[in-house]
N, C-alpha and C. Protein backbone atom coordinates (compact mmCIF):
# COMPACT_ATOMS: atom_id res chain seq x y z
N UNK A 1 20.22 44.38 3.88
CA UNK A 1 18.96 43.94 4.44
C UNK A 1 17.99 43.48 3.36
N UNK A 2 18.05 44.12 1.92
CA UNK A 2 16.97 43.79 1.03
C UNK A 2 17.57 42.44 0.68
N UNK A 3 18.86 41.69 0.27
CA UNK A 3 18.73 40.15 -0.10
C UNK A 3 18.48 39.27 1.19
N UNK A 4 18.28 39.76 2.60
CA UNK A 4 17.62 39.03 3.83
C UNK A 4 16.43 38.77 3.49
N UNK A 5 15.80 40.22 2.84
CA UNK A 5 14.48 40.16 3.04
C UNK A 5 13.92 39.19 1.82
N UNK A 6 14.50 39.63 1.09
CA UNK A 6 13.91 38.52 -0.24
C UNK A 6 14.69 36.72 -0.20
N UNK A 7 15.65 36.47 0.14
CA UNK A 7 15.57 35.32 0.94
C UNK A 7 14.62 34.70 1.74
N UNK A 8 14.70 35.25 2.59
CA UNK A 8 13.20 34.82 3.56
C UNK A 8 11.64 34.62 2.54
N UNK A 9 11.54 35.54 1.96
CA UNK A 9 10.44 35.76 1.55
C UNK A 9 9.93 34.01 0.34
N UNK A 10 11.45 33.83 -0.20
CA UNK A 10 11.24 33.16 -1.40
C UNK A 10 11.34 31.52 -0.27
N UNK A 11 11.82 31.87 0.79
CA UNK A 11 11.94 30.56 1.68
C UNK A 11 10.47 30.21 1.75
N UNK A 12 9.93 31.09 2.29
CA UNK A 12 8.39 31.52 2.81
C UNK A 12 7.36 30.62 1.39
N UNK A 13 7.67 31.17 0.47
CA UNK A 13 6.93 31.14 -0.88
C UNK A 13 7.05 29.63 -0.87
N UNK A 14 8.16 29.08 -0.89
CA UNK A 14 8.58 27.65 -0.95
C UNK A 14 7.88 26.92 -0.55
N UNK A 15 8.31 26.95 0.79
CA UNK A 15 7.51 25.92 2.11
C UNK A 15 5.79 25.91 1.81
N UNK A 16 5.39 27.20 1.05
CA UNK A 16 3.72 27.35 1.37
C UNK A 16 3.73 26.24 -0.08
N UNK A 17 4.00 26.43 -1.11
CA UNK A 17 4.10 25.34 -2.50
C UNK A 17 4.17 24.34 -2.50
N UNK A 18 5.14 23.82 -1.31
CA UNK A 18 5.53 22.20 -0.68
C UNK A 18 4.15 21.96 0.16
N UNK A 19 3.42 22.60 1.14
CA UNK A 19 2.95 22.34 1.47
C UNK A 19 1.54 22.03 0.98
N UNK A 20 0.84 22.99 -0.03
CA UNK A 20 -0.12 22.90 -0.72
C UNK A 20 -0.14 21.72 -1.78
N UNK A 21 0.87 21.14 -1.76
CA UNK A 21 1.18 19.93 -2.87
C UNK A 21 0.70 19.17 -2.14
N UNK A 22 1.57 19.07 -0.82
CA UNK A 22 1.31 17.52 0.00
C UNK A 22 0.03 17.77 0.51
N UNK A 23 -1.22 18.35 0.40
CA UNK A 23 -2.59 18.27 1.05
C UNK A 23 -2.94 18.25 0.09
N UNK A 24 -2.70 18.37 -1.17
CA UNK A 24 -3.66 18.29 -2.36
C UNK A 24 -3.45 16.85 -2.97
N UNK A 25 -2.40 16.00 -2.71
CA UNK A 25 -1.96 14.65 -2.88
C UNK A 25 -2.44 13.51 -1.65
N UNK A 26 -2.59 14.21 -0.57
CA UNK A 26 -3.58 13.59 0.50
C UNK A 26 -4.98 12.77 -0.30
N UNK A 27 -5.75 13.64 -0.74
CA UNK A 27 -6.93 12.86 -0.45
C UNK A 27 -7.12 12.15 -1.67
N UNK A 28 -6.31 11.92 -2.97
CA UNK A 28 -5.78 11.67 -4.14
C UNK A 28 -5.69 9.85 -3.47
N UNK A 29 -4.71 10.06 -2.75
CA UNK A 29 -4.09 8.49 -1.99
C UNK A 29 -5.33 7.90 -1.35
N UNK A 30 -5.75 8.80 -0.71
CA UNK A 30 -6.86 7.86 0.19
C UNK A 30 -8.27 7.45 -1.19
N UNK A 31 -8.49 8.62 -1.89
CA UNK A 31 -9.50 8.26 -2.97
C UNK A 31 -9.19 6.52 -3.58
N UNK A 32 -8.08 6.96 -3.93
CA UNK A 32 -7.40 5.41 -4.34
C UNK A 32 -7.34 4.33 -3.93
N UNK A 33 -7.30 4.40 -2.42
CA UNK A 33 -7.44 3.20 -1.20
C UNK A 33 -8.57 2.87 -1.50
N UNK A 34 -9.58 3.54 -0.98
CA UNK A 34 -11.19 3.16 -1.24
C UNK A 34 -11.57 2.36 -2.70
N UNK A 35 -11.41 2.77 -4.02
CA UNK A 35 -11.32 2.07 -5.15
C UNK A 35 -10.75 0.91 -4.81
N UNK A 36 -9.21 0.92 -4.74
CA UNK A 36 -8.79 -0.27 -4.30
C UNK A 36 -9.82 -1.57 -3.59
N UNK A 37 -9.85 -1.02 -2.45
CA UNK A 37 -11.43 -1.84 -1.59
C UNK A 37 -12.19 -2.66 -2.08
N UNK A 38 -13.11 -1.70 -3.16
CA UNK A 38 -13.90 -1.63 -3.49
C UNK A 38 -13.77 -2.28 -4.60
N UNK A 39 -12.80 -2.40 -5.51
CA UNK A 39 -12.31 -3.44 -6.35
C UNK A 39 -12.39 -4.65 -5.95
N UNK A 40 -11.82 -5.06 -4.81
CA UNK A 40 -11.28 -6.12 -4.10
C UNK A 40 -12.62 -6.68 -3.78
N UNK A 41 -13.50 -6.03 -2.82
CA UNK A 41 -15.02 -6.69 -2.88
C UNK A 41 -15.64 -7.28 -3.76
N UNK A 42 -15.85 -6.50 -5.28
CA UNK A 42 -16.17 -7.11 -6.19
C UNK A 42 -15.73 -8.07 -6.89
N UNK A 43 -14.37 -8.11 -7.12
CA UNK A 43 -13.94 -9.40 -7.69
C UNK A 43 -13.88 -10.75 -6.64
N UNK A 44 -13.96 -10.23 -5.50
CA UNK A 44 -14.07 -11.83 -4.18
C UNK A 44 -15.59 -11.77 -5.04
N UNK A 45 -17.07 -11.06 -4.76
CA UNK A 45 -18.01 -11.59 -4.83
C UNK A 45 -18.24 -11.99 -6.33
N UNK A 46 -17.50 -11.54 -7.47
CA UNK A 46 -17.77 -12.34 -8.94
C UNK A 46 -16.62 -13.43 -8.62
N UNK A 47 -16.04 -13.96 -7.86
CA UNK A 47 -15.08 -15.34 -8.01
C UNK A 47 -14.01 -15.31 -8.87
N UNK A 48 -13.66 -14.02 -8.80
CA UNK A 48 -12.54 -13.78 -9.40
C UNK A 48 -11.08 -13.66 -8.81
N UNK A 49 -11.34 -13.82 -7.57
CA UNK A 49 -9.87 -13.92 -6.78
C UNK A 49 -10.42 -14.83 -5.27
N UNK A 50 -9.85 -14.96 -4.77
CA UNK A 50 -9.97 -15.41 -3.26
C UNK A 50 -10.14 -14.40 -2.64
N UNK A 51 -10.54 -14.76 -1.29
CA UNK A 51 -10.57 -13.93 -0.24
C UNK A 51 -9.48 -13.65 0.84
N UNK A 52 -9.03 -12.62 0.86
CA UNK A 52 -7.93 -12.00 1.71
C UNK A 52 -7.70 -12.99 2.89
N UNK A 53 -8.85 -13.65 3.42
CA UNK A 53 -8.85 -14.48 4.88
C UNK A 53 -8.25 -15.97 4.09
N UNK A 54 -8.75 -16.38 3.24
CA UNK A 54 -8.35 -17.78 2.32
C UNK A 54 -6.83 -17.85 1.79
N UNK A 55 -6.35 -16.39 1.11
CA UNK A 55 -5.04 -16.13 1.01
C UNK A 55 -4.05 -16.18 2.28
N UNK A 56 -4.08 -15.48 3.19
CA UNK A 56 -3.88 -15.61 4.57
C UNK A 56 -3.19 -16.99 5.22
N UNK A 57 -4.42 -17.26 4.98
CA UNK A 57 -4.73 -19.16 5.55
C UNK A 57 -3.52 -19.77 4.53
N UNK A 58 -3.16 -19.95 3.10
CA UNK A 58 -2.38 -20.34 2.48
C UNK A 58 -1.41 -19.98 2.45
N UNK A 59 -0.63 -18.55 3.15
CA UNK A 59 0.63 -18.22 3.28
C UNK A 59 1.09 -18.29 4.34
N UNK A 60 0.54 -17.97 5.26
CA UNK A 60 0.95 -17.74 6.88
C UNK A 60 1.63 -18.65 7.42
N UNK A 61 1.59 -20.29 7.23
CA UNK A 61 2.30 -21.37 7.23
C UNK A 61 3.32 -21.16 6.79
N UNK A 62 3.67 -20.59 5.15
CA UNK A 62 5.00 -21.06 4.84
C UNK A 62 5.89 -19.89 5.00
N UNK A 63 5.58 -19.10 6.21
CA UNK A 63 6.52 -18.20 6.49
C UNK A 63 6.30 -18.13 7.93
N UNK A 64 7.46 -19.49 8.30
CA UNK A 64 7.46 -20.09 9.42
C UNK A 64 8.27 -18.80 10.47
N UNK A 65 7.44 -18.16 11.16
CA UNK A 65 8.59 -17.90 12.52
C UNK A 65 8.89 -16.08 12.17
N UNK A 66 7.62 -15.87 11.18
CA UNK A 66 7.13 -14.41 10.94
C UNK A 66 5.66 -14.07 11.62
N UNK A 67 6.01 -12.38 11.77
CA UNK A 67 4.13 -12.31 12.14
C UNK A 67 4.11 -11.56 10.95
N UNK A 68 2.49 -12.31 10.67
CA UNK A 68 1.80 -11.51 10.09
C UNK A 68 1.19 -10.20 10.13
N UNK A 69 1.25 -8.87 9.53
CA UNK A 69 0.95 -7.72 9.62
C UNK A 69 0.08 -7.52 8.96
N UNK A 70 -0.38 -7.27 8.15
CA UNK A 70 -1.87 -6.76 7.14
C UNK A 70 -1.45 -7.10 5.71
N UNK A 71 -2.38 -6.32 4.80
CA UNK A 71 -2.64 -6.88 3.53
C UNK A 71 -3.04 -5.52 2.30
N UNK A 72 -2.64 -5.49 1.65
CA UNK A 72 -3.14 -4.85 0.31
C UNK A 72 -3.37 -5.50 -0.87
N UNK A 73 -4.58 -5.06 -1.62
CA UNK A 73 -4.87 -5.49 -2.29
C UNK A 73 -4.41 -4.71 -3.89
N UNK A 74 -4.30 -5.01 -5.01
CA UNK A 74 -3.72 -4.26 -6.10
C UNK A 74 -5.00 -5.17 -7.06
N UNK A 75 -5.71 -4.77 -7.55
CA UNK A 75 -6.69 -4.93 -8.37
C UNK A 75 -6.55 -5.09 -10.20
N UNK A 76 -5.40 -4.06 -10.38
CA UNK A 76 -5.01 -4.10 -11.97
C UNK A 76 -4.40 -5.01 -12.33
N UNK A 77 -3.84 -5.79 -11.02
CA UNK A 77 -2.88 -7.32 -11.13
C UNK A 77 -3.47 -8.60 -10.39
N UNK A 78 -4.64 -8.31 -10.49
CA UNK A 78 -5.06 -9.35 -9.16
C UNK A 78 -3.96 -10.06 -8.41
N UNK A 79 -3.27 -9.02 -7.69
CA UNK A 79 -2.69 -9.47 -6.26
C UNK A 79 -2.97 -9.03 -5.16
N UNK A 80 -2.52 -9.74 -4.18
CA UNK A 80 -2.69 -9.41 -2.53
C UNK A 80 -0.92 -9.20 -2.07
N UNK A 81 -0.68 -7.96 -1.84
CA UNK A 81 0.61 -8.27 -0.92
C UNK A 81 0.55 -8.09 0.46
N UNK A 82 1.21 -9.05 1.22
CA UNK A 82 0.79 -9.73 2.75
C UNK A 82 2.45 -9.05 2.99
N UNK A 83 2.15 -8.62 3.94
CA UNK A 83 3.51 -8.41 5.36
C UNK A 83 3.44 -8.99 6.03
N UNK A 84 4.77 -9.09 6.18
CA UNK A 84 5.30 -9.74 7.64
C UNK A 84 6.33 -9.41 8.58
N UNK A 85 6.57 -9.25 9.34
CA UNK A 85 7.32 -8.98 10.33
C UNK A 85 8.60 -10.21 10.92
N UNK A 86 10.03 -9.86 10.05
CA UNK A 86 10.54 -11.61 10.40
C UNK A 86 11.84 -10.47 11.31
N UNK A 87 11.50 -10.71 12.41
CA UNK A 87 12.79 -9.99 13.66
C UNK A 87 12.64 -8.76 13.23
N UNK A 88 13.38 -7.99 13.00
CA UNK A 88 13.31 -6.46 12.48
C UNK A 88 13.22 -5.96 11.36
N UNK A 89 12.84 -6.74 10.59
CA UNK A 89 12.83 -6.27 8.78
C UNK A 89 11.15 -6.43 8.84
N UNK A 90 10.80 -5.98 8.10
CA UNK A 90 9.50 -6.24 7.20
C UNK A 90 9.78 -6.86 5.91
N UNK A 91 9.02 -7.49 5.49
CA UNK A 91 8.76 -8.56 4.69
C UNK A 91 7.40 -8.41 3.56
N UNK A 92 7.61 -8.39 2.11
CA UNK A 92 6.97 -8.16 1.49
C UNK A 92 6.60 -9.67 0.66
N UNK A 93 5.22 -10.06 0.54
CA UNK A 93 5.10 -11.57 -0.05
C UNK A 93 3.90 -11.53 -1.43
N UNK A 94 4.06 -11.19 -2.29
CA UNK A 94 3.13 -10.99 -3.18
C UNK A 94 2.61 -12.33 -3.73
N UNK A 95 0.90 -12.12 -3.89
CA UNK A 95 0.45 -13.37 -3.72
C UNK A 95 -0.52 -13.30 -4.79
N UNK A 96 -0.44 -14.36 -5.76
CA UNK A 96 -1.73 -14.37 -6.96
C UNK A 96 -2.88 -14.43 -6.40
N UNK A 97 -3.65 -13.63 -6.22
CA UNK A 97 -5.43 -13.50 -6.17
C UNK A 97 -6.00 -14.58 -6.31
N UNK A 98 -6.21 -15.54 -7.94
CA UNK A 98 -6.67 -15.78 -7.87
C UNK A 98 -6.53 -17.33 -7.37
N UNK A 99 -5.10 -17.92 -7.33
CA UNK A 99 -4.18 -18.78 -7.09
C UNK A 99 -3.88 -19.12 -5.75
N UNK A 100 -3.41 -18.11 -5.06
CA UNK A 100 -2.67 -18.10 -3.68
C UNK A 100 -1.31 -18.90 -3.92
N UNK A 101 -1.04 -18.54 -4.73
CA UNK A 101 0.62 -18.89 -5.26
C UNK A 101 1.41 -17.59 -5.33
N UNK A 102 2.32 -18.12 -4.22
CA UNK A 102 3.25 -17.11 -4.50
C UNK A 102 4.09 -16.30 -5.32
N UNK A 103 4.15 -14.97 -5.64
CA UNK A 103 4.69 -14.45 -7.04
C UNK A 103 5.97 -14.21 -6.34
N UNK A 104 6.06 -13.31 -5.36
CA UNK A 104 7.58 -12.86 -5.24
C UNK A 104 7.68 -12.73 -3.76
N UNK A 105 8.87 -12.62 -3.11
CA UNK A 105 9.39 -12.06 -1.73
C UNK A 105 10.12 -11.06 -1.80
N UNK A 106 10.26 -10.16 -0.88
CA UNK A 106 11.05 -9.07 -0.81
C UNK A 106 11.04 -8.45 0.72
């Protein structure tokens, strides 16, 4: 009964460690989103990249017979990566900021 009990116990110990990680890495991600943002605002209003709606407008055409899904912005690279939805895959289209030239697909 005592290696039941200490089994369990170290199971117990586990799960609480796993779990205290993943809520303490929660608001880490979202802190980061917001920067992100907030990056992205500032360099559209100093004219340092385009605007997410202008990028948009220049890709959405040449990815004939996809929907468009949303957008992230990456600030340390001035890019925008745009999704898309082509039948059942998702679609990754990374796009120069300040260009709207396409860097990569995936």
């Amino acid at each position: 009964m005592d290696g039941l009990y200490w089994h369990i116990m170290m199971m117990k110990q586990s799960f609480l460690i796993i779990a205290v990680a993943a809520m303490l890495a929660m608001p880490i991600s979202a802190e980061a989103r917001r920067n992100d943002q907030g990056a992205g605002r500032e360099d559209v209003q100093q004219g340092k990249v385009k605007t997410p709606r202008e990028i948009v407008d220049m890709v959405k055409p040449k990815m004939r017979g996809m929907q468009y899904l949303t957008f992230e912005y990456y600030p340390s690279m001035l890019v925008y990566r745009l999704k898309f939805l082509d039948g059942e895959r998702v679609r990754f289209v990374d796009v120069d900021a300040r260009t709207g030239r396409i860097i990569s697909m995936k």
